[in-house]
PDB file of N, CA and C in Angstrom:
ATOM      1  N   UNK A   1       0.830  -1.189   0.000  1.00  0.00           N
ATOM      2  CA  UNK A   1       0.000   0.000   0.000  1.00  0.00           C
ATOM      3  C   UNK A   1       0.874   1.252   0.000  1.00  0.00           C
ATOM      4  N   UNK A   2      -0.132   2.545  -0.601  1.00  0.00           N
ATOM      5  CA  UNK A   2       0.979   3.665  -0.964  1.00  0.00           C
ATOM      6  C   UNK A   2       0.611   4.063   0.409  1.00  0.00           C
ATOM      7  N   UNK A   3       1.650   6.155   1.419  1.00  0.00           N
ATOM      8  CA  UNK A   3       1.357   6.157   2.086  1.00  0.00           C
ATOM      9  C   UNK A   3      -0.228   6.505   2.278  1.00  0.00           C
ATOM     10  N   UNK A   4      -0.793   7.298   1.547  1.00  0.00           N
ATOM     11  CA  UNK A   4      -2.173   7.658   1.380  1.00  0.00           C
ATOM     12  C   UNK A   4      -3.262   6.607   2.143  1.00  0.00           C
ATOM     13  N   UNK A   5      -2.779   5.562   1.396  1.00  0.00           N
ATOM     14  CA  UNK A   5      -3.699   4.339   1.529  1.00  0.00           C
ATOM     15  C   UNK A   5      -3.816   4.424   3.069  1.00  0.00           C
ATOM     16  N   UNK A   6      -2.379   4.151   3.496  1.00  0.00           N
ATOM     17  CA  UNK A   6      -1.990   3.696   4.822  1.00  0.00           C
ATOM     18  C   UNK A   6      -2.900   4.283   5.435  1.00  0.00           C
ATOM     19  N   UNK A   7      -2.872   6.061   5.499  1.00  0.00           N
ATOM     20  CA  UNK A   7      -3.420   6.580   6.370  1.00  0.00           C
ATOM     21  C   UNK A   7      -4.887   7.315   6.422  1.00  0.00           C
ATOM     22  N   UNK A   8      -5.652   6.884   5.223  1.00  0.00           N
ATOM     23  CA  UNK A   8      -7.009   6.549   4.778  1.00  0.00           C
ATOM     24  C   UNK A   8      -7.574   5.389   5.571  1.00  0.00           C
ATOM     25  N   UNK A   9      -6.877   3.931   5.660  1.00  0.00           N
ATOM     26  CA  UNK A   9      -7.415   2.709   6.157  1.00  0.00           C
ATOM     27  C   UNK A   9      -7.153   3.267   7.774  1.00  0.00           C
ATOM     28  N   UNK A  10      -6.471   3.975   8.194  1.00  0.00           N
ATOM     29  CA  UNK A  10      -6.255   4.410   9.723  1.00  0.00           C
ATOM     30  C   UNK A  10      -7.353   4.981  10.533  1.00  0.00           C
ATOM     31  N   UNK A  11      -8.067   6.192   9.654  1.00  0.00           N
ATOM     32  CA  UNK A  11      -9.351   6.655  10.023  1.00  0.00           C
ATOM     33  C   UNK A  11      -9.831   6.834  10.029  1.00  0.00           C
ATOM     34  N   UNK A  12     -10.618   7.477  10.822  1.00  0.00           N
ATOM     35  CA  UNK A  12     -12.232   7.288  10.324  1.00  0.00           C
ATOM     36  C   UNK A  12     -12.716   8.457   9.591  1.00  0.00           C
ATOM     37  N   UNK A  13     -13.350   8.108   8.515  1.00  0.00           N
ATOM     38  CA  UNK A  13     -13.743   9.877   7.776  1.00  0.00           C
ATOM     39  C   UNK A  13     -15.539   9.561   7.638  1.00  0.00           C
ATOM     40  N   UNK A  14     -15.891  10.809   7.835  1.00  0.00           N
ATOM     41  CA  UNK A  14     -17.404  11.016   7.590  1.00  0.00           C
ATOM     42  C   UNK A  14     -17.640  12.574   6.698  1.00  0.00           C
ATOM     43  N   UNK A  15     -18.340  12.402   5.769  1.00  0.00           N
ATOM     44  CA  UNK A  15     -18.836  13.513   4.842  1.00  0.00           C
ATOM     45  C   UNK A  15     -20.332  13.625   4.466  1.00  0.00           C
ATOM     46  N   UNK A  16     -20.070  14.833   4.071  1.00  0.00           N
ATOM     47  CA  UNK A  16     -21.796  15.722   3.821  1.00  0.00           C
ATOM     48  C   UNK A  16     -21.514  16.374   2.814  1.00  0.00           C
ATOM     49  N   UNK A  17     -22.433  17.082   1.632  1.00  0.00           N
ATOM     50  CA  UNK A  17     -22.472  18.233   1.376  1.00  0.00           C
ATOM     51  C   UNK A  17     -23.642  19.161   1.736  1.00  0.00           C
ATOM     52  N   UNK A  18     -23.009  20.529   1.963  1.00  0.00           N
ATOM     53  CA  UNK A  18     -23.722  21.559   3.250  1.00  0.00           C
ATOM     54  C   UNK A  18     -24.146  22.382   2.197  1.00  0.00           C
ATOM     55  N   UNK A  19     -23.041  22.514   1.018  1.00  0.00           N
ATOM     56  CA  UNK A  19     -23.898  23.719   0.090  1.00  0.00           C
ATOM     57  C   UNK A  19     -23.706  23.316  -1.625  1.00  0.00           C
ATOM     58  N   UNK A  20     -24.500  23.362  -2.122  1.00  0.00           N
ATOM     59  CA  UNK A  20     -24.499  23.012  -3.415  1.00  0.00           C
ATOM     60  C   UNK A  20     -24.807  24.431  -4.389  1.00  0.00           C
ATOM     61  N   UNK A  21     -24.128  24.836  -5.008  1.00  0.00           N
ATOM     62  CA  UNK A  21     -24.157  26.403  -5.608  1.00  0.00           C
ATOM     63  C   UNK A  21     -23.720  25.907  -7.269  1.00  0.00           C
ATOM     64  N   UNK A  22     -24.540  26.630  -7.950  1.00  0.00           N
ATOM     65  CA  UNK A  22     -25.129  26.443  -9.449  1.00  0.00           C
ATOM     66  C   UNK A  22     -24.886  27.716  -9.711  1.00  0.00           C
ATOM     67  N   UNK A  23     -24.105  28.382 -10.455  1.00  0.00           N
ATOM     68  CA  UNK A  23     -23.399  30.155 -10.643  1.00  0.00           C
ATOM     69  C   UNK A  23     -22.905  30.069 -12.009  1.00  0.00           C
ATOM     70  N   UNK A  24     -23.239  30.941 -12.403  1.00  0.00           N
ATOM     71  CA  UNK A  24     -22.911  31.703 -13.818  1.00  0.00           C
ATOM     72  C   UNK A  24     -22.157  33.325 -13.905  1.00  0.00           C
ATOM     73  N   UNK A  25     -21.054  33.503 -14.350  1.00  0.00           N
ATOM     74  CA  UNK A  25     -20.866  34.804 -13.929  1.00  0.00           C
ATOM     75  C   UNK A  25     -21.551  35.922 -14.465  1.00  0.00           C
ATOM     76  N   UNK A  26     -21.368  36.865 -13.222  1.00  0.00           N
ATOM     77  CA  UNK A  26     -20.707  36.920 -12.685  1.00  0.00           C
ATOM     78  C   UNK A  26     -21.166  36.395 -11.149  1.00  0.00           C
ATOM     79  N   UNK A  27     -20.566  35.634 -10.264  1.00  0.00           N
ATOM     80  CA  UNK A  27     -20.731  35.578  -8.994  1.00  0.00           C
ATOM     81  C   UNK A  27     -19.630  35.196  -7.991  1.00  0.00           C
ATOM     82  N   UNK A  28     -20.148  35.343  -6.469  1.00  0.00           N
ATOM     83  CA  UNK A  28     -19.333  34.632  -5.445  1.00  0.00           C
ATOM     84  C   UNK A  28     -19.847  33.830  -4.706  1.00  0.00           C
ATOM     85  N   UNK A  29     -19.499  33.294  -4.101  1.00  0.00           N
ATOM     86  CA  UNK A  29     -20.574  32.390  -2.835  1.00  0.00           C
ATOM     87  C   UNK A  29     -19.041  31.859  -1.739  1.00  0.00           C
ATOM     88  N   UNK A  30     -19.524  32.830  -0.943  1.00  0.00           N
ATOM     89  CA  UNK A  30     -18.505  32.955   0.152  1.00  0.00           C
ATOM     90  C   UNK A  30     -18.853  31.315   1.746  1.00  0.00           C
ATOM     91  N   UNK A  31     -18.099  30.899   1.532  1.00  0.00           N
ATOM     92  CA  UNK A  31     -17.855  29.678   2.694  1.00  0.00           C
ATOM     93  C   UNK A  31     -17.509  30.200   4.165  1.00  0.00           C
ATOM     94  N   UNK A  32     -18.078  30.170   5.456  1.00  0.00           N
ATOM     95  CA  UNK A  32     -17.820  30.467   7.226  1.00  0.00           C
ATOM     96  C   UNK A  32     -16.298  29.554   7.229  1.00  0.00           C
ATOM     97  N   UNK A  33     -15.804  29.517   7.968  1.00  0.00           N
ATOM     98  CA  UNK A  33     -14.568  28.899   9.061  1.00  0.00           C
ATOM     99  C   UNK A  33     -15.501  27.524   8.788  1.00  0.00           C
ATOM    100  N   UNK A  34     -14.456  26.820   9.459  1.00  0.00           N
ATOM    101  CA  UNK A  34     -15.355  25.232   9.416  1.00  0.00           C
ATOM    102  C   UNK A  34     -15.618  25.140  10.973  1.00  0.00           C
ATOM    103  N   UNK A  35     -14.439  26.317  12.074  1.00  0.00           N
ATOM    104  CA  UNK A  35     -15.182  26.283  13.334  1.00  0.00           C
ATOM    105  C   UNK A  35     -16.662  27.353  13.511  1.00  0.00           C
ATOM    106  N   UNK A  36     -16.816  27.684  12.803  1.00  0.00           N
ATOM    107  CA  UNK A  36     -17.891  28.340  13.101  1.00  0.00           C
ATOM    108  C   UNK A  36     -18.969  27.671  12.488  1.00  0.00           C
ATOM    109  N   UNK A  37     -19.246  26.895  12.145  1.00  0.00           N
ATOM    110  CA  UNK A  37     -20.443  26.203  11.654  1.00  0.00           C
ATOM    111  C   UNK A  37     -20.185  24.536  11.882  1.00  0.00           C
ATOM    112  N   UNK A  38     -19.044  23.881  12.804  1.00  0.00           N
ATOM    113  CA  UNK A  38     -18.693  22.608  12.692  1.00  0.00           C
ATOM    114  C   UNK A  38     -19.948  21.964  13.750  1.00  0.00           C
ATOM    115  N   UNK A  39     -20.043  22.366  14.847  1.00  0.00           N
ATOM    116  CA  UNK A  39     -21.390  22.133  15.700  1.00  0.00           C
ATOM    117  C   UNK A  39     -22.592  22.011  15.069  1.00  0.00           C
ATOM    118  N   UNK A  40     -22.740  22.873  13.946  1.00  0.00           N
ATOM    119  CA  UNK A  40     -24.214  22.522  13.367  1.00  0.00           C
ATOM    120  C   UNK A  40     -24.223  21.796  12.563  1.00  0.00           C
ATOM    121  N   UNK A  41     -22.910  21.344  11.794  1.00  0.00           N
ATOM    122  CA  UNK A  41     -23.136  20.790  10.402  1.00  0.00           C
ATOM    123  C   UNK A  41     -22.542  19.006  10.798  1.00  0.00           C
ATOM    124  N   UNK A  42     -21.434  19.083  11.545  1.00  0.00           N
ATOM    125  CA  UNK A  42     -20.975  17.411  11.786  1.00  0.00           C
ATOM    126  C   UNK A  42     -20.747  17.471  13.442  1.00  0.00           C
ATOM    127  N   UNK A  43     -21.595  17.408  14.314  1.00  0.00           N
ATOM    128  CA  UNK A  43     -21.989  17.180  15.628  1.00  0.00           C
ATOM    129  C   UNK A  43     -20.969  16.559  16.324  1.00  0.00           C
ATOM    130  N   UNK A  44     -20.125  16.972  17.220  1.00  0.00           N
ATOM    131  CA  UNK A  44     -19.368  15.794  17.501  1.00  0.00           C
ATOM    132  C   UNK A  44     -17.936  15.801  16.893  1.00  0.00           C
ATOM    133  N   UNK A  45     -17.977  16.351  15.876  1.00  0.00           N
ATOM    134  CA  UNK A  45     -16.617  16.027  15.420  1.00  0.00           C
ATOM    135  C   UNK A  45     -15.337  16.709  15.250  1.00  0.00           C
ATOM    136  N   UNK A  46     -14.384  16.150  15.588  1.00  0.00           N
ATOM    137  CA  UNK A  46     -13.221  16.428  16.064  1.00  0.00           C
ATOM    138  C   UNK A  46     -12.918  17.670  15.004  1.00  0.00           C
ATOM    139  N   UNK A  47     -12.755  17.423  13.810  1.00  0.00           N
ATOM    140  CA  UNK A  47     -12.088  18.372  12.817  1.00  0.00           C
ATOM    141  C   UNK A  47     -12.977  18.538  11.766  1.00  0.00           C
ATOM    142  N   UNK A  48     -13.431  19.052  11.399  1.00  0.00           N
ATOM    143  CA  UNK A  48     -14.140  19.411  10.043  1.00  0.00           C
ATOM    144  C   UNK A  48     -13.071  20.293   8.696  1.00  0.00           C
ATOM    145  N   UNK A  49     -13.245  19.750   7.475  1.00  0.00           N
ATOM    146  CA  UNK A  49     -12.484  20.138   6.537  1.00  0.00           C
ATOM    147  C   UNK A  49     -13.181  20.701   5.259  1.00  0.00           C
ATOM    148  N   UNK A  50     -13.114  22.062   5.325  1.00  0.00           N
ATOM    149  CA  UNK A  50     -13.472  22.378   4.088  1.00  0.00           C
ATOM    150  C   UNK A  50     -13.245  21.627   2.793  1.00  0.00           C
ATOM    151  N   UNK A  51     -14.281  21.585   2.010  1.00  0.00           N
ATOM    152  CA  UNK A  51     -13.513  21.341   0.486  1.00  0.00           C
ATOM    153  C   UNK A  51     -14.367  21.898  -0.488  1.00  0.00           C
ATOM    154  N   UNK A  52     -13.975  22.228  -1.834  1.00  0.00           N
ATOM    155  CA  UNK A  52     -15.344  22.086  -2.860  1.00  0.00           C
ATOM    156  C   UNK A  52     -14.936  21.063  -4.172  1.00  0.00           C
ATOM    157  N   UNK A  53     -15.509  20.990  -4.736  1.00  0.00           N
ATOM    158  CA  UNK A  53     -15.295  20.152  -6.005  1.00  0.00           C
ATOM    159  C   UNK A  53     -16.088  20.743  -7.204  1.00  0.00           C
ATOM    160  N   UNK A  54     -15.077  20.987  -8.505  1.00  0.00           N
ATOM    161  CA  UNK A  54     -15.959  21.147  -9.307  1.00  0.00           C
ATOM    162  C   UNK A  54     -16.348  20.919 -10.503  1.00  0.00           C
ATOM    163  N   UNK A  55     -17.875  20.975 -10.343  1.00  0.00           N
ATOM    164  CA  UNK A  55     -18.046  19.471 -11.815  1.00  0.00           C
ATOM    165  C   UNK A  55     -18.169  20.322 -13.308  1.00  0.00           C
ATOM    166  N   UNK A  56     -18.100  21.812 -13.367  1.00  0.00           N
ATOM    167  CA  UNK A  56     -18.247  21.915 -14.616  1.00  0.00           C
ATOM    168  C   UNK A  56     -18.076  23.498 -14.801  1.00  0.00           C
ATOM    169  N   UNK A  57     -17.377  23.782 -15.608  1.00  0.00           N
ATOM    170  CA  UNK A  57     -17.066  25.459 -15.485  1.00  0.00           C
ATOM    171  C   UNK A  57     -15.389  25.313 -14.916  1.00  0.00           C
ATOM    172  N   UNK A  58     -15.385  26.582 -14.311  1.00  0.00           N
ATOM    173  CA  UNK A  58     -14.095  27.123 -13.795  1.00  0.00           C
ATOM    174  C   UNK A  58     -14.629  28.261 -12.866  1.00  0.00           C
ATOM    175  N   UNK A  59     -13.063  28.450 -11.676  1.00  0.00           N
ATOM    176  CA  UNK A  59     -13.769  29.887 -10.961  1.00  0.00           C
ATOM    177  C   UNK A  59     -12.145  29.586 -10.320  1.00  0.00           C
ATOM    178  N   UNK A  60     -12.232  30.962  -9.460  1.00  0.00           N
ATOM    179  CA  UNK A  60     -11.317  31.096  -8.000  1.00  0.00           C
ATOM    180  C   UNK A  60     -11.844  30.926  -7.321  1.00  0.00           C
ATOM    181  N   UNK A  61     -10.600  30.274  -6.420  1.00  0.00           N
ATOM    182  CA  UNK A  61     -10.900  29.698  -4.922  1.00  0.00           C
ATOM    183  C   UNK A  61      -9.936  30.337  -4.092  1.00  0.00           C
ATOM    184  N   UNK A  62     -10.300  31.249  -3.387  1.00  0.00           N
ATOM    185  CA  UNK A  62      -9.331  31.415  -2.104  1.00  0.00           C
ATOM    186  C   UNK A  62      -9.587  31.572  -0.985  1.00  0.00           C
ATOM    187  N   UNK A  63      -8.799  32.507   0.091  1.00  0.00           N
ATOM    188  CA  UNK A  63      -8.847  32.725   1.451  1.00  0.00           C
ATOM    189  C   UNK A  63      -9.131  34.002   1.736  1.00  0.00           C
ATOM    190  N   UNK A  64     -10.613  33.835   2.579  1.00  0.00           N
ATOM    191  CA  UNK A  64     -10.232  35.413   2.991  1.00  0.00           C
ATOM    192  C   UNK A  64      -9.463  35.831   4.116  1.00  0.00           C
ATOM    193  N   UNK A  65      -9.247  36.956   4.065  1.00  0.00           N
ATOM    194  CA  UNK A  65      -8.497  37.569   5.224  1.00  0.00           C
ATOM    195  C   UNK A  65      -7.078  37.293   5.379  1.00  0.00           C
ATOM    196  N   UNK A  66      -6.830  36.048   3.982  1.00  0.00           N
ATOM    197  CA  UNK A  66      -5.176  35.336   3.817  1.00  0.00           C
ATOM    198  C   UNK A  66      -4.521  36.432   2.744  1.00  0.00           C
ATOM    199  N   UNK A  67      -3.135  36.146   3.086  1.00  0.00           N
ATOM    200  CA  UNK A  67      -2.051  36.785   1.675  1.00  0.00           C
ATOM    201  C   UNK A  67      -2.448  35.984   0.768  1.00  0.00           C
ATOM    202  N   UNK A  68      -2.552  34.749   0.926  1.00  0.00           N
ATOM    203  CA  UNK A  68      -2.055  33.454  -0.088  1.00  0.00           C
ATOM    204  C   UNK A  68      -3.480  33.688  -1.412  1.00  0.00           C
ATOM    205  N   UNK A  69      -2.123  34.206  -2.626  1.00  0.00           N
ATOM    206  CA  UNK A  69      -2.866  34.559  -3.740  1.00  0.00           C
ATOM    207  C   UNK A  69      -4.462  33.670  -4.085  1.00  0.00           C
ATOM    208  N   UNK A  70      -4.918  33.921  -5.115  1.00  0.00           N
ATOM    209  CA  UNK A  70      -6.375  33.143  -4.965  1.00  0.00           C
ATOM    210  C   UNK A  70      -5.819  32.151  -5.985  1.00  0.00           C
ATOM    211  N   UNK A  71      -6.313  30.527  -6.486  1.00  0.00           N
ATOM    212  CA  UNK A  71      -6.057  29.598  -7.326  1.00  0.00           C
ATOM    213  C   UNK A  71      -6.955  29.558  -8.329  1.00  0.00           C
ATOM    214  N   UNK A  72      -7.248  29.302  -9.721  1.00  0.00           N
ATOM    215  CA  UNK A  72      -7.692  28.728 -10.877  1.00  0.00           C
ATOM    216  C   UNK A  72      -8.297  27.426 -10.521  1.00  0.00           C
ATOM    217  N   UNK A  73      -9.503  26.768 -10.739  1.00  0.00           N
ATOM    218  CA  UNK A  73      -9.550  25.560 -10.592  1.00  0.00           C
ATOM    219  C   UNK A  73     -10.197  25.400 -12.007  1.00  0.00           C
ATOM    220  N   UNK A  74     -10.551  24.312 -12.297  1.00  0.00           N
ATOM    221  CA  UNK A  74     -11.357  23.489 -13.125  1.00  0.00           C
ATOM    222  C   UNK A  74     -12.270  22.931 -13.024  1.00  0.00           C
ATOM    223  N   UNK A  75     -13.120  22.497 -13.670  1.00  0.00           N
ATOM    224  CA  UNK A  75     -14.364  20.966 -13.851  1.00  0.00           C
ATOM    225  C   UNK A  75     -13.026  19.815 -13.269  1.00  0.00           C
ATOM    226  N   UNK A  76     -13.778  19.136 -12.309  1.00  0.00           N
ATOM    227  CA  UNK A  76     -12.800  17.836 -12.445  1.00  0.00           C
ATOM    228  C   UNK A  76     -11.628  17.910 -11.074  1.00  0.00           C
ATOM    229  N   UNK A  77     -11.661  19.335 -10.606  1.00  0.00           N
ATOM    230  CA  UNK A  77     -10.307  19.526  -9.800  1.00  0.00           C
ATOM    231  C   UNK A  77     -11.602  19.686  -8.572  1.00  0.00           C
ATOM    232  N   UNK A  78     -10.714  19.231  -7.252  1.00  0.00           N
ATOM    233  CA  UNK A  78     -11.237  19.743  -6.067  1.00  0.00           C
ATOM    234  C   UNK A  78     -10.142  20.845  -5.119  1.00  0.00           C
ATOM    235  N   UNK A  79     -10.625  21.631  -4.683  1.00  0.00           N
ATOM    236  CA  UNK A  79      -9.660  22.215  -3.417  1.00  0.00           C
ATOM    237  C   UNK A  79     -10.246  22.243  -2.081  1.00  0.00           C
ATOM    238  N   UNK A  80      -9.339  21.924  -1.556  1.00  0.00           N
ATOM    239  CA  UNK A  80      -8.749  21.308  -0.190  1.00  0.00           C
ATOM    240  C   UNK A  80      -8.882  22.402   0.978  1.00  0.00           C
ATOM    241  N   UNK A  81      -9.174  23.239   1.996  1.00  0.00           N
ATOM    242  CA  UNK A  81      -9.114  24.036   3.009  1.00  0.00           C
ATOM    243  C   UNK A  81      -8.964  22.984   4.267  1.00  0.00           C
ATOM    244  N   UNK A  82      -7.807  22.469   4.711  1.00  0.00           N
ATOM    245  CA  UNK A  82      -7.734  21.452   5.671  1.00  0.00           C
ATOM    246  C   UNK A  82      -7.841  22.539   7.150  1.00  0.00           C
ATOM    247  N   UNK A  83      -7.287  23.655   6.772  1.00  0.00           N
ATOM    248  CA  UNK A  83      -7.412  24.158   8.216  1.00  0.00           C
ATOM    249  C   UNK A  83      -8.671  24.825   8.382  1.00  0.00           C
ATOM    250  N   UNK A  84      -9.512  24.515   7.577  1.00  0.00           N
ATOM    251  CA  UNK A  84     -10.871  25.289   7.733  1.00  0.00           C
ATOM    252  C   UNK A  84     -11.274  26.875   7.529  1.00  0.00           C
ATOM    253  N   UNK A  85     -10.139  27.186   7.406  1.00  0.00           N
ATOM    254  CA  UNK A  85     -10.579  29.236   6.688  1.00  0.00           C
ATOM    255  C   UNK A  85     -11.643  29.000   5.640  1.00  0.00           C
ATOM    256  N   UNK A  86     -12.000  30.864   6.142  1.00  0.00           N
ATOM    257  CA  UNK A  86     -13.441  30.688   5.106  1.00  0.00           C
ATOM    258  C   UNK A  86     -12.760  31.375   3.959  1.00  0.00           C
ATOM    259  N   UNK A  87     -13.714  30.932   3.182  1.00  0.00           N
ATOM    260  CA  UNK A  87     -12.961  31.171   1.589  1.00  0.00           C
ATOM    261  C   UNK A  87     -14.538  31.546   0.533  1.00  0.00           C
ATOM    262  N   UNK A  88     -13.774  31.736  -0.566  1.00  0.00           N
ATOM    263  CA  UNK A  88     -14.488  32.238  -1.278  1.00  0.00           C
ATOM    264  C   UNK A  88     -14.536  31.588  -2.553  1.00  0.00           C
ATOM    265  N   UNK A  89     -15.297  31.289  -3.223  1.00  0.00           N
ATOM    266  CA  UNK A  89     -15.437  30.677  -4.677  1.00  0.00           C
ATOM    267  C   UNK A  89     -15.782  31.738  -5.448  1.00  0.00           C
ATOM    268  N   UNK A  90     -15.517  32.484  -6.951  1.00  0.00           N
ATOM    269  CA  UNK A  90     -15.534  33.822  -7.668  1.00  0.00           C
ATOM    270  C   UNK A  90     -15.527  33.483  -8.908  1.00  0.00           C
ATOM    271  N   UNK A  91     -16.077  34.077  -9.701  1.00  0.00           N
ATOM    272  CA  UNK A  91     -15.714  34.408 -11.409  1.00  0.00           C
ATOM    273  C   UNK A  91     -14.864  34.461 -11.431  1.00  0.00           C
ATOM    274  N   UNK A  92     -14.175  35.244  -9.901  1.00  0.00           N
ATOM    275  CA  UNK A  92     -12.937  36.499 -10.746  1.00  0.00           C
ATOM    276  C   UNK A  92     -12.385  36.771  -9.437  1.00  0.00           C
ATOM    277  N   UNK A  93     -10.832  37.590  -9.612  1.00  0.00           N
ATOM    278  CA  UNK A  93     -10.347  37.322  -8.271  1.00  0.00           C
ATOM    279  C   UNK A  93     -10.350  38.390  -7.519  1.00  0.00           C
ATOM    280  N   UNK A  94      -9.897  38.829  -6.498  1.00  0.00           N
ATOM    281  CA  UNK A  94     -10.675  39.352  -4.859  1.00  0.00           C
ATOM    282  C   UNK A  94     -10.948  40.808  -5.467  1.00  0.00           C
ATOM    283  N   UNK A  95     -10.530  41.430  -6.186  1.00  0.00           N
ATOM    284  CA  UNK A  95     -10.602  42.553  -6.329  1.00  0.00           C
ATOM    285  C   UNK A  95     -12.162  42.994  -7.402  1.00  0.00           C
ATOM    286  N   UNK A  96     -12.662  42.039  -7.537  1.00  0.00           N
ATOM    287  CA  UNK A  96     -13.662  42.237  -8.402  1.00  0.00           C
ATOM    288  C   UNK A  96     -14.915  41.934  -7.761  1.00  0.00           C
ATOM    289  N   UNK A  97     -14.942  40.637  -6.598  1.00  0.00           N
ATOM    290  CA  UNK A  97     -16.397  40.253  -5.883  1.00  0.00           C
ATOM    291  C   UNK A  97     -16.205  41.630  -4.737  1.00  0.00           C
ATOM    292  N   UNK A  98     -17.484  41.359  -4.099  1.00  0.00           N
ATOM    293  CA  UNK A  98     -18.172  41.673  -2.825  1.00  0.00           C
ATOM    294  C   UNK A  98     -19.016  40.769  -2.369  1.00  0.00           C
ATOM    295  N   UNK A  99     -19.019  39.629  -1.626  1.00  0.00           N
ATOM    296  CA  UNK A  99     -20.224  39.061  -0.762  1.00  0.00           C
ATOM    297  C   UNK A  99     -21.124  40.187  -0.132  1.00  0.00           C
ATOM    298  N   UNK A 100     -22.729  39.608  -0.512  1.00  0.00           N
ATOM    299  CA  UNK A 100     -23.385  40.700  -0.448  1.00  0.00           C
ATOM    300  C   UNK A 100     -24.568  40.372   0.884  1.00  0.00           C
ATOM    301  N   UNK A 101     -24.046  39.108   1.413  1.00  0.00           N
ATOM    302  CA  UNK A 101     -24.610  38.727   3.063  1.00  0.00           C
ATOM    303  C   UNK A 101     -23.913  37.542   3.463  1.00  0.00           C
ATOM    304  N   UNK A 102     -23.851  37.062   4.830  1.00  0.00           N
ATOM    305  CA  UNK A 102     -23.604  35.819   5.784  1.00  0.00           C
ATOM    306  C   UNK A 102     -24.475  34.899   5.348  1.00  0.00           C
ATOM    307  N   UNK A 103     -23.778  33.728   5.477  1.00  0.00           N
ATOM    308  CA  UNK A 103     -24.760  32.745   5.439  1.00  0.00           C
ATOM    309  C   UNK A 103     -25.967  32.424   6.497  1.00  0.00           C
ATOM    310  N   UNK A 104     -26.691  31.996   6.666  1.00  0.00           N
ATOM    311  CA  UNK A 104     -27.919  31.790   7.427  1.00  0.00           C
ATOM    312  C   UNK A 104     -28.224  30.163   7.631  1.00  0.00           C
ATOM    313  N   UNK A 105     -27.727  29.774   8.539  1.00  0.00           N
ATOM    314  CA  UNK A 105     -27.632  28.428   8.991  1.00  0.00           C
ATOM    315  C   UNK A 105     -29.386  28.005   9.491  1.00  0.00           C
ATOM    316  N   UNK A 106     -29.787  26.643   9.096  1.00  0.00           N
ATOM    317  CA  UNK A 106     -30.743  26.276   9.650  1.00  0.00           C
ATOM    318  C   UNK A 106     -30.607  25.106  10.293  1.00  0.00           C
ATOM    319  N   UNK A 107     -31.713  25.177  11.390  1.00  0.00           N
ATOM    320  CA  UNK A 107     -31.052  23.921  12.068  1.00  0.00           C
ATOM    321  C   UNK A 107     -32.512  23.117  11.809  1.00  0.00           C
ATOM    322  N   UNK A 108     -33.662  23.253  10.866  1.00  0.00           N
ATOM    323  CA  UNK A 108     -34.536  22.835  10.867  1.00  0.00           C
ATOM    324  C   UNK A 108     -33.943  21.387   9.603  1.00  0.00           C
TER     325      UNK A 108
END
């Protein structure tokens, strides 16, 4: 086994998807911390990890409130936020969106 494997068969993983967003530009759809919404969304659990995946189009993905420039993704590519910063998905990069509210969590 490669190391991946190794440490995939080691533990335990559980997943959801919390938001499903369908966008045409121009848009953004801005993502919370994963601690600020980890209580409502995976109960219990130790670490919660951002991610998105995407199945068709292109956009930026970055960090807010980070230096770390914004990335290009693709149809087909996923990105990764292991430490949980909230981030932003865009047409276009930081200098062009505005998020135009917070998300609104339901617990119904």
């Amino acid at each position: 086994m490669d190391v991946l494997s190794d440490v995939l068969s080691a533990v335990r993983l559980t997943g959801a998807v919390f938001f499903d967003v369908e966008a045409g530009a121009p848009f953004a759809a801005e993502s919370p911390s994963t601690d600020a919404i980890a209580e409502r969304v995976m109960k219990g659990a130790g670490h919660v990890i951002g991610f998105h995946v995407m199945t068709q189009g292109s956009c930026w993905a970055e960090l807010i409130g980070r230096p770390e420039p914004p990335i290009h993704f693709c149809a087909g590519e996923i990105v990764i936020f292991p430490a949980g910063d909230r981030n932003i998905m865009a047409s276009a990069t930081r200098n062009v969106w505005q998020p135009r509210r917070e998300f609104v969590l339901s617990t119904s």
